[in-house]
C-alpha atoms as a PDB file:
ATOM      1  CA  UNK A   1     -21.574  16.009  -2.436  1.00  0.00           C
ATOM      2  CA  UNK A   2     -18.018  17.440  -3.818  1.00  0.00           C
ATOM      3  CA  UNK A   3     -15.793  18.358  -1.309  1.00  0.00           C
ATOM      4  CA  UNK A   4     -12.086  19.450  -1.906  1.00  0.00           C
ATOM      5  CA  UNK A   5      -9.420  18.171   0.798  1.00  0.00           C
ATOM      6  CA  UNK A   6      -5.887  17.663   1.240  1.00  0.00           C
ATOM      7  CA  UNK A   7      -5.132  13.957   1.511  1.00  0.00           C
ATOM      8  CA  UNK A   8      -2.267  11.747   2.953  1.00  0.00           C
ATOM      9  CA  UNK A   9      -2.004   8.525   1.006  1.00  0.00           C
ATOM     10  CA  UNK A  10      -1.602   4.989   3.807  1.00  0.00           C
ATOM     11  CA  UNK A  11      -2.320   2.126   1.206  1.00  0.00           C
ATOM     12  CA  UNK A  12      -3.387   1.197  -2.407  1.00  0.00           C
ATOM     13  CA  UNK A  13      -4.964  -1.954  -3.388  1.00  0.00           C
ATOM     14  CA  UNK A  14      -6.376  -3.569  -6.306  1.00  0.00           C
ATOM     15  CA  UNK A  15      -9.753  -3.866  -6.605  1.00  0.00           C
ATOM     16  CA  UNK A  16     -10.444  -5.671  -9.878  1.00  0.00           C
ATOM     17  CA  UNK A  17      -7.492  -6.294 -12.823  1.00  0.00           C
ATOM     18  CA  UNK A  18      -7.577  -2.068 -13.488  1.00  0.00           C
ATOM     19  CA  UNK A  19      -9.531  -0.875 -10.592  1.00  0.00           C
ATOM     20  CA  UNK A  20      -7.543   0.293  -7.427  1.00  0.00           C
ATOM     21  CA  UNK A  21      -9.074   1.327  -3.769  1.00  0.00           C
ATOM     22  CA  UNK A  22      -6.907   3.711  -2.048  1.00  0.00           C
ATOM     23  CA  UNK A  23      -7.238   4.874   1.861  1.00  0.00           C
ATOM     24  CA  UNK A  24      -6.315   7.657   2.337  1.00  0.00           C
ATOM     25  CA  UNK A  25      -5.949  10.289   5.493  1.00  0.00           C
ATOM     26  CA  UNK A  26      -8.154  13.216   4.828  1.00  0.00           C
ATOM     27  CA  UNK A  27      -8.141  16.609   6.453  1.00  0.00           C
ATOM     28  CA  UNK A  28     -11.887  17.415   6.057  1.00  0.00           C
ATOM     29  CA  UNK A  29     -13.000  13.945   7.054  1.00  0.00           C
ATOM     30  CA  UNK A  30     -10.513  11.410   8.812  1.00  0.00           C
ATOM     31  CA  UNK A  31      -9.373   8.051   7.109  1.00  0.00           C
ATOM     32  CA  UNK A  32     -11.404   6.709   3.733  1.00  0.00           C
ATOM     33  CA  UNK A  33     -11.452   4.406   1.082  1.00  0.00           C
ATOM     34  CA  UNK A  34     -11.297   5.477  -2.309  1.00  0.00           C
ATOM     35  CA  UNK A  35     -12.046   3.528  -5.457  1.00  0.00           C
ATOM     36  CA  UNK A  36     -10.335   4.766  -8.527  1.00  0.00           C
ATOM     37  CA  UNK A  37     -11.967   3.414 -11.576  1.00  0.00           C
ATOM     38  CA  UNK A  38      -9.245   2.576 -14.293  1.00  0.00           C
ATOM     39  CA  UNK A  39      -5.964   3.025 -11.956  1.00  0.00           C
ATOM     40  CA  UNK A  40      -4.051   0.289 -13.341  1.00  0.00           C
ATOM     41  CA  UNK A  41      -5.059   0.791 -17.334  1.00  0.00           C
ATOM     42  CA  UNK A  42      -2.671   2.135 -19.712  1.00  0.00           C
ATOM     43  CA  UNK A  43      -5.113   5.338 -20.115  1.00  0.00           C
ATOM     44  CA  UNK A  44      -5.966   5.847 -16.513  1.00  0.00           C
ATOM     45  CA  UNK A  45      -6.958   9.839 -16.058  1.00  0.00           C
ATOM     46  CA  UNK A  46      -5.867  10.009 -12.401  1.00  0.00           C
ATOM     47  CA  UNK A  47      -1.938   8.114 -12.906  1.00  0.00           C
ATOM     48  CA  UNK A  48      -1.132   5.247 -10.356  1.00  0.00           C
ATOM     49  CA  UNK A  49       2.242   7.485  -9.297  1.00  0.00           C
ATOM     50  CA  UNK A  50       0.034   9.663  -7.555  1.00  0.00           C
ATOM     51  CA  UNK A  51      -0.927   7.679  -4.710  1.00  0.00           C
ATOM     52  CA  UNK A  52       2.774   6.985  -3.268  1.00  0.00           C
ATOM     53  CA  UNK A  53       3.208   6.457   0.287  1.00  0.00           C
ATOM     54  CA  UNK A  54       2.044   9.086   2.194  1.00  0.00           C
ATOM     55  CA  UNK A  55       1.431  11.496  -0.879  1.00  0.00           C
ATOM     56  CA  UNK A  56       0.218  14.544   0.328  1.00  0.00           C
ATOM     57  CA  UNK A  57      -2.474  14.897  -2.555  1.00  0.00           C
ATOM     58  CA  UNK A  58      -5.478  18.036  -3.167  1.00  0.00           C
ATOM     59  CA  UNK A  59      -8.260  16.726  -3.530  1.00  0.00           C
ATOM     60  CA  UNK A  60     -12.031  17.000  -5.264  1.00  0.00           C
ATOM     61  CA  UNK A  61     -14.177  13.944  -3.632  1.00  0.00           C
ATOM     62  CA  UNK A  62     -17.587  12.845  -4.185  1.00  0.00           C
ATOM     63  CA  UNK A  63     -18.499  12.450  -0.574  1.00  0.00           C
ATOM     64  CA  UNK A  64     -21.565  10.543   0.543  1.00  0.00           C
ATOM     65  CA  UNK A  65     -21.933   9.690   4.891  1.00  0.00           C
ATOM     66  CA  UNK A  66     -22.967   5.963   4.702  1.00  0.00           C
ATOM     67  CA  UNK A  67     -21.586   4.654   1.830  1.00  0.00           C
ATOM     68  CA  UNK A  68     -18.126   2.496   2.228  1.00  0.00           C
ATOM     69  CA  UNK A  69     -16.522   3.292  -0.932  1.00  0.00           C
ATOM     70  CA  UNK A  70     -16.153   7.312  -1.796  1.00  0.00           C
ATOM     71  CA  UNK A  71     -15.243   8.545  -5.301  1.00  0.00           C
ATOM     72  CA  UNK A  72     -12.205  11.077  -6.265  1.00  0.00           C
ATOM     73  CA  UNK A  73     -13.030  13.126  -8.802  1.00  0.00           C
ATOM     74  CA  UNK A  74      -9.800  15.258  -8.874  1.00  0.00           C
ATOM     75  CA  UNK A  75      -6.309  14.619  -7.696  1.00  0.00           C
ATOM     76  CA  UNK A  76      -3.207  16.115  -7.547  1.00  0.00           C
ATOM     77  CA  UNK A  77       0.020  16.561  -5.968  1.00  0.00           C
ATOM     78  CA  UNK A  78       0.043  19.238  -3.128  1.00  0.00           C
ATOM     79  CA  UNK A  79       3.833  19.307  -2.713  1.00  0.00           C
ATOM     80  CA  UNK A  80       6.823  17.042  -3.440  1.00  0.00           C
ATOM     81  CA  UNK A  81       9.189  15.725  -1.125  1.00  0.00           C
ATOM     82  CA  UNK A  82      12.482  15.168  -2.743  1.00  0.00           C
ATOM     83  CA  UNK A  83      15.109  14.817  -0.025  1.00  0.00           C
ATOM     84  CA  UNK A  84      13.026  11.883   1.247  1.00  0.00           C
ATOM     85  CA  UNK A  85      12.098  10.107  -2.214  1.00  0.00           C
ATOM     86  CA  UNK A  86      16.216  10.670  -3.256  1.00  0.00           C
ATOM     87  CA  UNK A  87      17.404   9.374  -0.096  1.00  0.00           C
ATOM     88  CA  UNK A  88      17.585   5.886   1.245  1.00  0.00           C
ATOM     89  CA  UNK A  89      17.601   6.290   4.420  1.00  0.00           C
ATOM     90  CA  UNK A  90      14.567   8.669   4.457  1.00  0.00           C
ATOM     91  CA  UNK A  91      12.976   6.557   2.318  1.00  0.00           C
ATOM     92  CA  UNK A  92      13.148   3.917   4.439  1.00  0.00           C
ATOM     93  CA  UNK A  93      12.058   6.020   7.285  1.00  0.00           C
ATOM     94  CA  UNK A  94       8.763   6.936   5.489  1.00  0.00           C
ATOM     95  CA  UNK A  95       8.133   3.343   4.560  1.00  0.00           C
ATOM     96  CA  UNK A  96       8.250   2.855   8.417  1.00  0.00           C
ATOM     97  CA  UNK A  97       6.300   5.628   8.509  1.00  0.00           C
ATOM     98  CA  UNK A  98       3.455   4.912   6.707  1.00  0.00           C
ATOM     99  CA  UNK A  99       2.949   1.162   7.863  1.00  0.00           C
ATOM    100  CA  UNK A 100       2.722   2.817  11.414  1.00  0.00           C
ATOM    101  CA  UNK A 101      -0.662   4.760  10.494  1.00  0.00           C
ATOM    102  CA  UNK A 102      -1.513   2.525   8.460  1.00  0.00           C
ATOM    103  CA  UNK A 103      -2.115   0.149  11.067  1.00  0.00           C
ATOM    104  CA  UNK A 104      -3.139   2.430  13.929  1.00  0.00           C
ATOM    105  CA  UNK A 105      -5.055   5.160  13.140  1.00  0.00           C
ATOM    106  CA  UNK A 106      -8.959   4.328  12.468  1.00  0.00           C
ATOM    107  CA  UNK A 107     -10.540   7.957  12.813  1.00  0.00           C
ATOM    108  CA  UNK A 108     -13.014   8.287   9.978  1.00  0.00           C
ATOM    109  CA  UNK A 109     -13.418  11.825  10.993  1.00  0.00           C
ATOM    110  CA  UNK A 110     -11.684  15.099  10.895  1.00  0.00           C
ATOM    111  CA  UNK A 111      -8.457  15.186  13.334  1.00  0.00           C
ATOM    112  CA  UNK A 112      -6.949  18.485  12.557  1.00  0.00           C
ATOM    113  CA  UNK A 113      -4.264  18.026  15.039  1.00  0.00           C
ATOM    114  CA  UNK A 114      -3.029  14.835  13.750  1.00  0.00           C
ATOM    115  CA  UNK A 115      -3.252  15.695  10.206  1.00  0.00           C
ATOM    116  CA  UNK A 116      -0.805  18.778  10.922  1.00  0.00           C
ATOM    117  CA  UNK A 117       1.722  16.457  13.149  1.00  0.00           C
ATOM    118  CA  UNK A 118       1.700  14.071  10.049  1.00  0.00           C
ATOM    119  CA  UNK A 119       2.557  16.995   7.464  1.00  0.00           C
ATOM    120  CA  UNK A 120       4.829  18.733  10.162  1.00  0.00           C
ATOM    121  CA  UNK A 121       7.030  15.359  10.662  1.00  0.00           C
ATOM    122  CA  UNK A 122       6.589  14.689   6.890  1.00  0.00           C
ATOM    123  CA  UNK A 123       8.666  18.200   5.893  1.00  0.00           C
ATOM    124  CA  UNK A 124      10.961  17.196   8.723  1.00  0.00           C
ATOM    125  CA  UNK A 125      12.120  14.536   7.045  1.00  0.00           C
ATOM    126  CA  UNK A 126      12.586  16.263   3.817  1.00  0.00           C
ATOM    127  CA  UNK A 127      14.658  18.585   5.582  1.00  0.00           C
ATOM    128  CA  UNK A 128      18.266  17.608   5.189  1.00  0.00           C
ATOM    129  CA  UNK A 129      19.522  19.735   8.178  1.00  0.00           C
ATOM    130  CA  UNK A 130      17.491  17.436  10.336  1.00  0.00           C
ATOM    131  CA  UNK A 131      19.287  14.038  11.252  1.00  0.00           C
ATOM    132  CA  UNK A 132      16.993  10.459  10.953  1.00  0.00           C
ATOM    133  CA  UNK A 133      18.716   8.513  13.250  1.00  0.00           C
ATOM    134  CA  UNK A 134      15.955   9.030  16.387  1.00  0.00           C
ATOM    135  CA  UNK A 135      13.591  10.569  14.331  1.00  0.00           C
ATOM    136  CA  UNK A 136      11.543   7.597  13.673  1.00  0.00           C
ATOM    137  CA  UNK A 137      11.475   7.207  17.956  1.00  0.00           C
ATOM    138  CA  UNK A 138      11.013  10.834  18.411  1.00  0.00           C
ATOM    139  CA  UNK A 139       7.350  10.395  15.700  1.00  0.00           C
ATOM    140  CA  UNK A 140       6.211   7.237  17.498  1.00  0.00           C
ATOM    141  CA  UNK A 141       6.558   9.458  20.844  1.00  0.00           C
ATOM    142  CA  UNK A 142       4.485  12.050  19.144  1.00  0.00           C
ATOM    143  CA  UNK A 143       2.119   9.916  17.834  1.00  0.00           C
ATOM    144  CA  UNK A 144       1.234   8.251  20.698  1.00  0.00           C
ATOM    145  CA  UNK A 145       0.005  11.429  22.326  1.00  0.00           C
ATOM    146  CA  UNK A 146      -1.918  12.270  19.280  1.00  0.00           C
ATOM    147  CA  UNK A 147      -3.402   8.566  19.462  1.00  0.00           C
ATOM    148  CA  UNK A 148      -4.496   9.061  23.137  1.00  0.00           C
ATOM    149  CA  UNK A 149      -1.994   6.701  25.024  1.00  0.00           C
ATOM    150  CA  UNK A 150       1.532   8.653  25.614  1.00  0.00           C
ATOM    151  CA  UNK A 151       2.082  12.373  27.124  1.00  0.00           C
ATOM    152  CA  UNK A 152       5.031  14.098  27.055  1.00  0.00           C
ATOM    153  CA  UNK A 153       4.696  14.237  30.935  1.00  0.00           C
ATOM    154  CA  UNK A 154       4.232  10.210  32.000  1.00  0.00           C
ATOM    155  CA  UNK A 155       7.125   9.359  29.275  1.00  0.00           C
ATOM    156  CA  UNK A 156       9.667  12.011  30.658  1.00  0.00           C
ATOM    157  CA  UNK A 157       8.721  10.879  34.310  1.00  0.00           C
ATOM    158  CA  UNK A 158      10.542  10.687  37.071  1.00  0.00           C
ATOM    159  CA  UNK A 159      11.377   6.839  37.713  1.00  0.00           C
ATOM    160  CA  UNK A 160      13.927   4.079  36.953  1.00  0.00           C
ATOM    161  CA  UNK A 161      11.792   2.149  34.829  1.00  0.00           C
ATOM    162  CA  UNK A 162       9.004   3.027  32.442  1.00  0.00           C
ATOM    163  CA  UNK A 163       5.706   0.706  32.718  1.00  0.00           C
ATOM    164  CA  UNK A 164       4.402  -0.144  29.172  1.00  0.00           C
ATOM    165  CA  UNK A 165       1.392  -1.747  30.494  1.00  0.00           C
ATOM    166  CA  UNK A 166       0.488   1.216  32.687  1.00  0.00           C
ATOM    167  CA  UNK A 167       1.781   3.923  30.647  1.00  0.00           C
ATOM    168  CA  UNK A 168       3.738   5.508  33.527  1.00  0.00           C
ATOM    169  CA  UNK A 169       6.991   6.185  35.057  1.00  0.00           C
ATOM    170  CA  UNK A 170       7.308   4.135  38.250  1.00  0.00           C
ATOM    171  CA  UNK A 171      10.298   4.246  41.070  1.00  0.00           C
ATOM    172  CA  UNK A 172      10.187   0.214  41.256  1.00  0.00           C
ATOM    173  CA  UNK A 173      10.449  -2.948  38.911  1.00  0.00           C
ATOM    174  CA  UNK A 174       7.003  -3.027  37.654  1.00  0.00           C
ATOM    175  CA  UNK A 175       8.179  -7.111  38.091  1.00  0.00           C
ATOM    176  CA  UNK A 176       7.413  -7.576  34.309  1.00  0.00           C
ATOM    177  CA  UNK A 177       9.069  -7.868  30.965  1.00  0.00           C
ATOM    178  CA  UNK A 178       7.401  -4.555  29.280  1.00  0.00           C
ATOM    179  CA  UNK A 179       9.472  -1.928  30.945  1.00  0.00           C
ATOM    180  CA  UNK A 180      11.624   0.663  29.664  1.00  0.00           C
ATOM    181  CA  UNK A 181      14.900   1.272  31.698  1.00  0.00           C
ATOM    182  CA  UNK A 182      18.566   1.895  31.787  1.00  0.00           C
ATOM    183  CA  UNK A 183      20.149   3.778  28.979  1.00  0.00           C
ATOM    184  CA  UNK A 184      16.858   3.455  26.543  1.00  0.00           C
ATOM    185  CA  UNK A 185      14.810   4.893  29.573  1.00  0.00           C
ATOM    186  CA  UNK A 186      17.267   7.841  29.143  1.00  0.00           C
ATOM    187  CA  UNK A 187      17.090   8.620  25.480  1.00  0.00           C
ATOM    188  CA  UNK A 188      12.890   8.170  26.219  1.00  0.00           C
ATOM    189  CA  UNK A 189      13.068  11.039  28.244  1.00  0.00           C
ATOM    190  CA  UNK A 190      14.891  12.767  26.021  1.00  0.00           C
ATOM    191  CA  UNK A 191      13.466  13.065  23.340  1.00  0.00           C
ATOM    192  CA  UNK A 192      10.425  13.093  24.785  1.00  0.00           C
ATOM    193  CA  UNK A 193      11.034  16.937  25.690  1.00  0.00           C
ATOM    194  CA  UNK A 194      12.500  17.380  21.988  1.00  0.00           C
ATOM    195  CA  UNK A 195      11.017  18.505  18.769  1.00  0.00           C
ATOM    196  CA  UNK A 196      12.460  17.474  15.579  1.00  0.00           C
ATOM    197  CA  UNK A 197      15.179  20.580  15.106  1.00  0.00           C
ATOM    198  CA  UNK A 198      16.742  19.656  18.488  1.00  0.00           C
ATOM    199  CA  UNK A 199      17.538  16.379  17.161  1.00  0.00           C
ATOM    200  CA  UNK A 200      20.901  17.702  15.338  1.00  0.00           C
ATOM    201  CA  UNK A 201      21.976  17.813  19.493  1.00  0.00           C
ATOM    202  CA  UNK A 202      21.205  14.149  20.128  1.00  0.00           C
ATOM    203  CA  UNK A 203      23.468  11.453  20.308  1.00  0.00           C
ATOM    204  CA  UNK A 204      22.773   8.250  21.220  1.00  0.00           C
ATOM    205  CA  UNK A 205      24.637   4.531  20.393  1.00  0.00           C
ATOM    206  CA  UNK A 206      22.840   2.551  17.458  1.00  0.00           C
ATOM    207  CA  UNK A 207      22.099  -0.220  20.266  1.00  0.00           C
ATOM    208  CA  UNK A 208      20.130   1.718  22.418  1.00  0.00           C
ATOM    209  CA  UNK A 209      18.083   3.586  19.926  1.00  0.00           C
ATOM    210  CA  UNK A 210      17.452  -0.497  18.278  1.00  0.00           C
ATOM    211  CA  UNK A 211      15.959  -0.768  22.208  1.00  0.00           C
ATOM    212  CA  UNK A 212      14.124   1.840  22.675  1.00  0.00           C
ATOM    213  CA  UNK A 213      12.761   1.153  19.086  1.00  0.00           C
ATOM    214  CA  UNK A 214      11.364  -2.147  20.110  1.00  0.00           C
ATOM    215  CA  UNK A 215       9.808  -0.965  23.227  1.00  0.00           C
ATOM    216  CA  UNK A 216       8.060   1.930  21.607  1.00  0.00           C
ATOM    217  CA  UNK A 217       6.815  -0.909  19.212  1.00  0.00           C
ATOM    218  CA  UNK A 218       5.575  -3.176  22.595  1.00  0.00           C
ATOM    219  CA  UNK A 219       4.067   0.060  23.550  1.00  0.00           C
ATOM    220  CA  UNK A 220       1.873   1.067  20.309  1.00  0.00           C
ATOM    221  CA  UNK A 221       0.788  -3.279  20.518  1.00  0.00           C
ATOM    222  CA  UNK A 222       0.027  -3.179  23.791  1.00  0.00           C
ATOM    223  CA  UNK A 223      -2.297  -0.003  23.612  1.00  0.00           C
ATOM    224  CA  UNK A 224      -3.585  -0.889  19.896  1.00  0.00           C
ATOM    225  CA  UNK A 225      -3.370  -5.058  19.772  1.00  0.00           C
ATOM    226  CA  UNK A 226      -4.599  -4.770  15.815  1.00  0.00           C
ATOM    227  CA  UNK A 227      -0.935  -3.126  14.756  1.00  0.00           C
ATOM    228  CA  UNK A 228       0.425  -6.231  14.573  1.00  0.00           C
ATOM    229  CA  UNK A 229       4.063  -7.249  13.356  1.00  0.00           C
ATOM    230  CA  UNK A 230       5.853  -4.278  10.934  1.00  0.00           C
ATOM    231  CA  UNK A 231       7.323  -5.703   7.469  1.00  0.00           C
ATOM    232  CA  UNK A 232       9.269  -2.625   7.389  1.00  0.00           C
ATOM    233  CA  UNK A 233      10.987  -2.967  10.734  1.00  0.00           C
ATOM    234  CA  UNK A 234      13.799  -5.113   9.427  1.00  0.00           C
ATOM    235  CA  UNK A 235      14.844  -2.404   6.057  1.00  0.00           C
ATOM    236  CA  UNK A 236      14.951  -0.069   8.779  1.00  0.00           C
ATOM    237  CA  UNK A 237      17.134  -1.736  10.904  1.00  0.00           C
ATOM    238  CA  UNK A 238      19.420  -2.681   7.745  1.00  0.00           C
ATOM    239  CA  UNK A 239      19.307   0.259   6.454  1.00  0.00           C
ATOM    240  CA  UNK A 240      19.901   2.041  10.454  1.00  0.00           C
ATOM    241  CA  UNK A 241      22.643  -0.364  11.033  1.00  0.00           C
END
């Protein structure tokens, strides 16, 4: 069956020496897996370029329930993003991004509300009014809402200490090393009450935002133990420093 969606490109791989399988985020029907026949030849119809990380894309499909591997029949670019693919640090932001959902979100259904938080963050960052350096802690607070194990109201607590294990605010030394407190449990709560516009009124030192980064991180592995290490955790902090 065709079906036209919007899609947001997570990965590309190859699948033989000119083949390519793509998945990609769809707002009709969650995360799939795309092979493009011919991707990688010289004459391809539908160009590699396309399918750049997190590319919003339109889409025609050739959608069949059961099968592992759908077909695209039509693709093209919904909208650029040029203040993100002409500067570094945004770049490197995306990268971060993208290996994120890449490794945590599995829905291979429709999730309206997580499609439009993806999108909404994604013209954030092309925004240059807004400023990057917490807005890569202010999307992994978002997402983990959207992903089922943060809310706005355990993360801005009240509490000296924030319990990754538990997911809660708690008065007392949880008497463990995944904890949140101190100046990082500060900016948590934070910019756990912000939106990305409000971010041009934060101000926090580099150090702190590197350790609230990290415990955000614990907190996604802890709740979703497939994530894994991040490759792109190190450019970012380079390219944060």
């Amino acid at each position: 069956m065709l079906q036209a969606t919007r899609g947001l490109v997570f990965h590309v791989s190859r699948y033989s020496d000119s083949s390519g399988i793509v998945r990609i985020f769809t707002e009709q029907t969650g995360l799939q897996s795309f092979i493009v026949r011919s991707l990688f030849s010289r004459n391809a119809r539908i160009k590699p370029a396309l399918f750049g990380h997190l590319t919003l894309l339109d889409l025609v499909v050739d959608n069949k329930p059961g099968r592992s591997l759908q077909y695209i029949r039509e693709a093209s670019l919904n909208r650029p993003f040029h203040e993100i693919t002409d500067d570094m640090v945004r770049s490197s932001i995306l990268l971060f991004i993208n290996e994120v959902l890449y490794k945590s979100v599995r829905e291979e259904e429709a999730n309206q509300s997580l499609f439009d938080f993806i999108e909404n963050s994604l013209q954030y960052l092309n925004d240059p009014v807004i400023p990057v350096n917490s807005f890569h802690l202010l999307f992994l607070v978002r997402l983990s809402e959207h992903l089922g194990f943060g809310t706005t109201h355990s993360l801005a607590g009240e509490g000296d200490h924030f319990d990754l294990l538990a997911g809660l605010p708690d008065v007392n030394d949880p008497g463990h090393s995944y904890v949140i407190m101190g100046e990082s449990l500060k900016l948590l709560k934070e910019i756990s009450l912000m939106d990305y516009p409000a971010l041009v009124s934060l101000s926090a030192p580099r150090i702190v935002r590197l350790e609230l980064l990290n415990s955000l991180l614990d907190f996604f592995r802890i709740h979703l133990p497939e994530m894994a290490e991040l490759k792109s955790v190190k450019v970012l902090h380079e390219i944060m420093s």
